[in-house]
Protein backbone atom coordinates (compact mmCIF):
# COMPACT_ATOMS: atom_id res chain seq x y z
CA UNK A 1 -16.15 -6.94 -26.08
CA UNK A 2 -17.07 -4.03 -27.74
CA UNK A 3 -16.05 -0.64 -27.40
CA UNK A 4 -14.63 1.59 -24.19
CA UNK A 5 -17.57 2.31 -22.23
CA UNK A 6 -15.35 4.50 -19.28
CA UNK A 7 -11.77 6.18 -19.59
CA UNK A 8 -10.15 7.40 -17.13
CA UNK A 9 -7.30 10.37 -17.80
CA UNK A 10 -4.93 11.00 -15.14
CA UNK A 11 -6.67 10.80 -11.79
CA UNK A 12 -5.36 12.49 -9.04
CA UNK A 13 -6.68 12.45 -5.43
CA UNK A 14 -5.24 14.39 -3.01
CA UNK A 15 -6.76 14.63 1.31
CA UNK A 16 -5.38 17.53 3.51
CA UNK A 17 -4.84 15.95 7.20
CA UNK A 18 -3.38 18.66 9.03
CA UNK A 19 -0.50 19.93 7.53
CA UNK A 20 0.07 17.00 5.42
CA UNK A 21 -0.82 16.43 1.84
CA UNK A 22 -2.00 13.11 1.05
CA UNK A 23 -2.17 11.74 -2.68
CA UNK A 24 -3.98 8.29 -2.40
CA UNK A 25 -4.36 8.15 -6.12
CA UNK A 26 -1.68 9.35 -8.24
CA UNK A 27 -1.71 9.77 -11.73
CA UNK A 28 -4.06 6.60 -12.94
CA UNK A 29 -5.51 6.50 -16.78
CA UNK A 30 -7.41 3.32 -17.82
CA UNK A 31 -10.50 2.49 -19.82
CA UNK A 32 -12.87 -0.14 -19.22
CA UNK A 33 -14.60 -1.69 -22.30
CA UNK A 34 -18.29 -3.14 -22.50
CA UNK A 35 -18.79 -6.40 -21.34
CA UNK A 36 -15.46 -6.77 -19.53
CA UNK A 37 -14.89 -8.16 -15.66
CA UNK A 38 -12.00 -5.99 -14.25
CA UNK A 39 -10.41 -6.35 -11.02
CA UNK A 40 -8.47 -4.58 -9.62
CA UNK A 41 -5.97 -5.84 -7.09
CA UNK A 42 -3.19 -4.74 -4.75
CA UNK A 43 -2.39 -4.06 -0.76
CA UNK A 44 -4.75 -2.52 1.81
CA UNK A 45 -3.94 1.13 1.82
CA UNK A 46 -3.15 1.18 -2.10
CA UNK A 47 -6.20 3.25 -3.18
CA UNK A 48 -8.37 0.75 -4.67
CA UNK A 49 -11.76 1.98 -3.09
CA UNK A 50 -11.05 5.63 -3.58
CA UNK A 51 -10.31 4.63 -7.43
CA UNK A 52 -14.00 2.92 -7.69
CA UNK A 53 -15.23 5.82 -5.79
CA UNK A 54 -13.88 8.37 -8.47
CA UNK A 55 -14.52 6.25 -11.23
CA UNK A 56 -18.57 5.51 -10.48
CA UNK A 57 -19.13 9.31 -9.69
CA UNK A 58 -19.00 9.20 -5.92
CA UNK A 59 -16.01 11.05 -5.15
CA UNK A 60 -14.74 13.66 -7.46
CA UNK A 61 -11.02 13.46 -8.69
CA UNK A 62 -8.54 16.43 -7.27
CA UNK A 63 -7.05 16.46 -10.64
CA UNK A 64 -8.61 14.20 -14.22
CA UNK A 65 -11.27 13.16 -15.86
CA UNK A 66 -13.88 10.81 -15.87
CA UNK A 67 -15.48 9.66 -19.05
CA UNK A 68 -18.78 7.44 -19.18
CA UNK A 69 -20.34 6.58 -22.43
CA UNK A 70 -18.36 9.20 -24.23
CA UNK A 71 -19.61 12.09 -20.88
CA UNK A 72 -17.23 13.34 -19.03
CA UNK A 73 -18.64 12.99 -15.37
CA UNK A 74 -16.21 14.49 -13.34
CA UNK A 75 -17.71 18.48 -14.15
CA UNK A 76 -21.78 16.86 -13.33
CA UNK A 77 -23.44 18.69 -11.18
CA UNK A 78 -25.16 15.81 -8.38
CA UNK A 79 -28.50 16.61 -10.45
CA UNK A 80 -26.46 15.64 -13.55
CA UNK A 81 -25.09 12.98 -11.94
CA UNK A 82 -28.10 11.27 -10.19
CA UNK A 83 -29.99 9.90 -13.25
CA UNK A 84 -26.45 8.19 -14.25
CA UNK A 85 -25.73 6.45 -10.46
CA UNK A 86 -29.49 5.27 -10.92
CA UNK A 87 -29.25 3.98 -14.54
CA UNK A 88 -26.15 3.66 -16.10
CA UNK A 89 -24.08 2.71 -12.93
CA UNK A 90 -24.76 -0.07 -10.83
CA UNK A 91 -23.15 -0.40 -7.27
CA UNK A 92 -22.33 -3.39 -4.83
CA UNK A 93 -20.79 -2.68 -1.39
CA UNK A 94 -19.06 -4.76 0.98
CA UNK A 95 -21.57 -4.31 4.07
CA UNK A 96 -24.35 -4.63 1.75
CA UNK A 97 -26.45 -1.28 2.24
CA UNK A 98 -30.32 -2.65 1.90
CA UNK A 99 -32.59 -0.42 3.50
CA UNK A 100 -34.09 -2.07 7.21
CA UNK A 101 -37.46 -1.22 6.78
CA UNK A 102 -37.86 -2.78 3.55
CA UNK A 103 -38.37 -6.02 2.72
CA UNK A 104 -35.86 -7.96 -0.26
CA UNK A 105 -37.97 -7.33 -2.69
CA UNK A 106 -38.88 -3.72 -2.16
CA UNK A 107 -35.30 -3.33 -1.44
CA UNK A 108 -34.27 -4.53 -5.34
CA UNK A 109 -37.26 -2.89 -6.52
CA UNK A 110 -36.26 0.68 -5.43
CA UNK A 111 -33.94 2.38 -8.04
CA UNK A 112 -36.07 0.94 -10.66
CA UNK A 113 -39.49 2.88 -8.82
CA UNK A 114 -37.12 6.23 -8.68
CA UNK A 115 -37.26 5.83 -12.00
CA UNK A 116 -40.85 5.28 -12.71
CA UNK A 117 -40.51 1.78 -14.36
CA UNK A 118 -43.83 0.72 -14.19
CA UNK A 119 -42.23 -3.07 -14.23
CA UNK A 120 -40.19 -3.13 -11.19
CA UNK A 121 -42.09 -5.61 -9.53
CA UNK A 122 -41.89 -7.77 -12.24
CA UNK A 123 -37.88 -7.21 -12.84
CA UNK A 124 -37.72 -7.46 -8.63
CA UNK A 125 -38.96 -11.01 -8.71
CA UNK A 126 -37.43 -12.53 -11.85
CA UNK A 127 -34.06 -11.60 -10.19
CA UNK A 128 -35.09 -13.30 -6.42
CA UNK A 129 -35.83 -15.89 -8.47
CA UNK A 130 -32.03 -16.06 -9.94
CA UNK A 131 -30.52 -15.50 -6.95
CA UNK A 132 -32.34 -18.18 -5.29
CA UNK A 133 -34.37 -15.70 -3.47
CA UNK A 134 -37.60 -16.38 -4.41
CA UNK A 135 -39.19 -17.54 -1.18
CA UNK A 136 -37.26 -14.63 0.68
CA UNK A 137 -38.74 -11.68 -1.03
CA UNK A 138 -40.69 -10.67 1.26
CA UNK A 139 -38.17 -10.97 4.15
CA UNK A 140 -36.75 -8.01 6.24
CA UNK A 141 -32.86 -7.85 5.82
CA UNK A 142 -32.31 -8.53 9.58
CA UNK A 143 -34.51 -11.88 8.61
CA UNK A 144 -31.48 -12.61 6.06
CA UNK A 145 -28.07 -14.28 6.27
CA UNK A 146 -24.88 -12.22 5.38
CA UNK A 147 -24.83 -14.45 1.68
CA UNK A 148 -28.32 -13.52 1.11
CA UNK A 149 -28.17 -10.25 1.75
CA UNK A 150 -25.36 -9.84 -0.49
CA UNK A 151 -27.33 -11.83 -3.45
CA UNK A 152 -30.22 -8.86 -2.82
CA UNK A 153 -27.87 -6.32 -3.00
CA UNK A 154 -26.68 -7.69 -6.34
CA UNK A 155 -29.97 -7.81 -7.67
CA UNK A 156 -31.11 -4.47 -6.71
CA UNK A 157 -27.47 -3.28 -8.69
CA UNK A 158 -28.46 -4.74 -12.05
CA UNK A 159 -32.71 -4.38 -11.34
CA UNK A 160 -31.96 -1.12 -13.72
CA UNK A 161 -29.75 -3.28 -16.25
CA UNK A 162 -26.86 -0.77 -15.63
CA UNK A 163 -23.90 -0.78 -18.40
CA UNK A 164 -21.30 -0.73 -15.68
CA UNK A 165 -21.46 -2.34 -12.08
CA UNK A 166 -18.56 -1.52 -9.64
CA UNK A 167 -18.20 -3.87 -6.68
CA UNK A 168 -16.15 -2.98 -3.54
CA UNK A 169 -15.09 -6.62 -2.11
CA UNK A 170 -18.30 -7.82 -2.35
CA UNK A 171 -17.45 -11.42 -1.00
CA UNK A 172 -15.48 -9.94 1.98
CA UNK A 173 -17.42 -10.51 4.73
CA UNK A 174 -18.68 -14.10 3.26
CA UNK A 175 -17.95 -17.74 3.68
CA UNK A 176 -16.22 -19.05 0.90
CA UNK A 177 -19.36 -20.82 -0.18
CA UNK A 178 -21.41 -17.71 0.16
CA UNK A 179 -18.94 -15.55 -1.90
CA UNK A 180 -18.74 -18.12 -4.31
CA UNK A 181 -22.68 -18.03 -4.99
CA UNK A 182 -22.84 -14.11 -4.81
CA UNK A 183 -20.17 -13.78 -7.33
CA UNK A 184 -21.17 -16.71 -9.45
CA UNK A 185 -25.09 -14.68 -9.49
CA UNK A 186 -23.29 -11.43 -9.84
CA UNK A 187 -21.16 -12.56 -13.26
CA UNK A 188 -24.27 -14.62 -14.68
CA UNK A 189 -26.23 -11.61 -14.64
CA UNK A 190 -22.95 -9.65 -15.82
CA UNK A 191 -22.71 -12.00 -18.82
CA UNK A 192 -26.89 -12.10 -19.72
CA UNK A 193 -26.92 -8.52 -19.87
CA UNK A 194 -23.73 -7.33 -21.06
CA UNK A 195 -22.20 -5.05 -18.63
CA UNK A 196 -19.18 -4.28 -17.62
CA UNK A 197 -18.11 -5.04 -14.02
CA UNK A 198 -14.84 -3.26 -12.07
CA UNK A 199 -14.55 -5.34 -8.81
CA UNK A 200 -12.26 -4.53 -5.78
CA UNK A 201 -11.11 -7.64 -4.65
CA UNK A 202 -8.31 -9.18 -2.79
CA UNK A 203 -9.25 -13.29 -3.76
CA UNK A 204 -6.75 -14.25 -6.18
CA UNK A 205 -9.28 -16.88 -7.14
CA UNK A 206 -11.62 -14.10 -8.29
CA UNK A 207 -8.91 -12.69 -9.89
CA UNK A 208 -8.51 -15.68 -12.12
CA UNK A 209 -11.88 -15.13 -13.39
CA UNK A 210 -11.10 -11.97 -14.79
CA UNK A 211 -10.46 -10.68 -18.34
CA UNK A 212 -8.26 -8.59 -16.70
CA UNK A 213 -6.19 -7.75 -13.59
CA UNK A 214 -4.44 -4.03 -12.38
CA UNK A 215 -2.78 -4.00 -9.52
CA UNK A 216 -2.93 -0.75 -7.63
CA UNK A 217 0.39 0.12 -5.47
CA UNK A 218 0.88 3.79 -3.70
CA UNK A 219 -2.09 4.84 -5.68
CA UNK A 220 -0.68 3.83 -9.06
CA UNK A 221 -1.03 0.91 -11.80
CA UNK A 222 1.95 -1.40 -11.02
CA UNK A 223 3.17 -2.44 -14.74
């Protein structure tokens, strides 16, 4: 593994509900180097989604910073920050988020057209064809079991061969078998192309698989 790709300094995140102040990330600083499979771990209600949120550029930290590549993010304007969730930063969610009126293969297609890549068709297929998909591309995603809609959602993730993929319990709502072959697809492609991937995940046996494990508790890195 080469060198840190994101850093993280002292992340705060703080919600006002009511009168209360609410600090569901406290304090976290980590770095994430190329080519490594972090999870990161630890009790519902511990902060692990808001961390992936503020790390990827979805949520902005109440207090820290974000580096990516050597950029801090955290300051981007969303103009500033849209080329980077579309390029550099992959993302694979839990309930899957394909778009109904397209079909699989438009679906993993898309962030590559936003970008003008004049091969997304091409890059759309080769990856069906990985994931086993290749007779399904040209499906609906209501035409599509829960397992195969989470292999297209992989796909469309690294269709822009980001540097860094973050994955919010992306087996959750799977079968064993079908979280085994979505993260299996998802760590191939990890490992052909070199990124990095920082998984939310409460499997211990996914855990196992990592290079490395933090374990989130009241919003902070247990030691």
């Amino acid at each position: 593994m080469a060198a840190h790709i994101l850093e993280a300094r002292n992340l705060v995140k703080r919600y006002t509900v009511g009168e209360r102040r609410l600090t569901v990330i406290d304090g976290v600083s980590l770095t994430v180097q190329s080519g490594e499979f972090l999870v990161v771990t630890g009790p519902s209600g511990s902060g692990k989604t808001t961390l992936i949120t503020l790390l990827s550029g979805l949520d902005r930290p109440t207090e820290g910073e974000v580096f990516l590549e050597g950029t801090e993010i955290t300051s981007l304007s969303e103009e500033g920050l849209a080329p980077l969730r579309n390029g550099t930063i992959g993302f694979v969610f839990q309930s899957y988020h394909l778009i109904p009126s397209l079909t699989a293969r438009e679906n993993v297609m898309f962030p590559a057209e936003l970008r003008g890549d004049a091969g997304a068709g091409a890059k759309a297929e080769a990856l069906l064809e990985k994931a086993g998909l290749a007779e399904r591309g040209g499906n609906f995603p209501h035409q599509l079991s829960g397992g195969e809609k989470q292999r297209v959602a992989v796909c469309r993730a690294l269709v822009n061969e980001p540097a860094i993929v973050f994955a919010d319990e992306p087996t959750g709502n799977l079968d064993s078998e079908s979280g085994r072959t979505v993260l299996d697809l998802m760590l191939s492609l990890q490992r052909e192309k070199g990124a990095a991937v920082v998984m939310v995940t409460h499997s211990g046996e996914i855990a196992s698989l990592a290079h490395r494990v933090l374990t989130l508790i009241d919003g902070r890195i247990a030691e």
